[in-house]
Protein backbone atom coordinates (compact mmCIF):
# COMPACT_ATOMS: atom_id res chain seq x y z
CA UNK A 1 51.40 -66.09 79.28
CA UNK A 2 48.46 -68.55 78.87
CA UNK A 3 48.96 -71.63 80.38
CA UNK A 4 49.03 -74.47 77.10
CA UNK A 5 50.56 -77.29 78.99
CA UNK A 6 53.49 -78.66 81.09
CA UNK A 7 56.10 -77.65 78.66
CA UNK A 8 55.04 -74.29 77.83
CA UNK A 9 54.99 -73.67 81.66
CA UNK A 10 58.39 -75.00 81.62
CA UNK A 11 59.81 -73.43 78.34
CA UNK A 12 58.53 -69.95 79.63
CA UNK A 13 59.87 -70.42 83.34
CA UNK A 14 63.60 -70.84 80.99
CA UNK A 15 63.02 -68.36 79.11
CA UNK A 16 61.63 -65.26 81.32
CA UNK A 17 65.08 -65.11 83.60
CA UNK A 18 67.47 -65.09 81.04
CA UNK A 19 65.56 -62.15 79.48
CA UNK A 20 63.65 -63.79 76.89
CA UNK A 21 60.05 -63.61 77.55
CA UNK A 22 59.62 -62.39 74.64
CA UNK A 23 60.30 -65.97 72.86
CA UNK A 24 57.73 -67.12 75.19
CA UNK A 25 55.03 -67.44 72.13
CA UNK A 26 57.46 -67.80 69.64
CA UNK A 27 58.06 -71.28 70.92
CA UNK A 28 54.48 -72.14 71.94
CA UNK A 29 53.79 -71.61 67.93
CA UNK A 30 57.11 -73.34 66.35
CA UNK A 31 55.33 -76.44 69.13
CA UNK A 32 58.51 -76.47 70.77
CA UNK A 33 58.58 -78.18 74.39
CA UNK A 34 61.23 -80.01 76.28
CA UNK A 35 61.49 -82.94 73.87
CA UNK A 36 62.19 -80.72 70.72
CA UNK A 37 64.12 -78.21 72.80
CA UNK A 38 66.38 -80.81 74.33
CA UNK A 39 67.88 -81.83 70.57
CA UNK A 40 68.07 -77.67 69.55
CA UNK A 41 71.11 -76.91 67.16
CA UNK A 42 72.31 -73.26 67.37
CA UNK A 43 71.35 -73.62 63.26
CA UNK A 44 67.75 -73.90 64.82
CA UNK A 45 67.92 -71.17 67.53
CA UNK A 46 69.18 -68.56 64.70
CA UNK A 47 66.10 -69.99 62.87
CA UNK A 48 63.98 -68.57 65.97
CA UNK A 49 64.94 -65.02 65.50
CA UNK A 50 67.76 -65.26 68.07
CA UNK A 51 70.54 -63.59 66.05
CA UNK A 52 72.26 -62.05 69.07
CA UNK A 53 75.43 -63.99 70.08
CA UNK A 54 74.23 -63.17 73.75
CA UNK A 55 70.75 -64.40 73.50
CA UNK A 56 71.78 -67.47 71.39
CA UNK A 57 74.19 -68.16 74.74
CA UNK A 58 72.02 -67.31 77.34
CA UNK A 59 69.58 -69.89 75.59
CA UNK A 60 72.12 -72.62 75.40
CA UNK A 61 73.26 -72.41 79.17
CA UNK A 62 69.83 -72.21 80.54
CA UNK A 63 68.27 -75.56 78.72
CA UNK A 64 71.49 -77.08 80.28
CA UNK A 65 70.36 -76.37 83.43
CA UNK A 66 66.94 -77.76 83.12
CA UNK A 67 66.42 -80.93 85.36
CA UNK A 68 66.10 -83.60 82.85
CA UNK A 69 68.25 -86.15 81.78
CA UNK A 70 67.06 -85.77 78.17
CA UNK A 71 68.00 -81.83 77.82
CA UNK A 72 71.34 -81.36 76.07
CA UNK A 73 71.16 -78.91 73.55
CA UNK A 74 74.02 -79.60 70.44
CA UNK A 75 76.36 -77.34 69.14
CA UNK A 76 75.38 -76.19 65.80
């Protein structure tokens, strides 16, 4: 992945263990970075293309285990 900035760095270092490096761009184009991800509704990760109950989970535990005091992700 080309390096666009903190948050893309960041996004894509959540995204490649849980399987989903294939998001990677996907979230570079929707602009999403820790601010937007940090206030995601499932509603919002379903709008992604992540229709799999597994992915859609995997997502949601992994942004809660980003250090930052701002990353909470809300139940849809």
């Amino acid at each position: 992945m080309p390096y666009y900035g903190e948050d893309d760095h960041v996004v894509g270092e959540l995204l490649r263990p849980i399987g989903l490096e294939d998001r990677i761009e996907l979230f570079r184009k929707a602009d999403i970075g820790l601010d937007v991800l940090a206030k995601l509704a499932e509603p919002h990760i379903i709008s992604l293309g992540m229709t799999k109950l597994g992915q859609r989970r995997r997502m949601l535990r992994a942004c809660l285990q980003v250090p930052s005091r701002d990353c909470q992700i809300y139940p849809g």
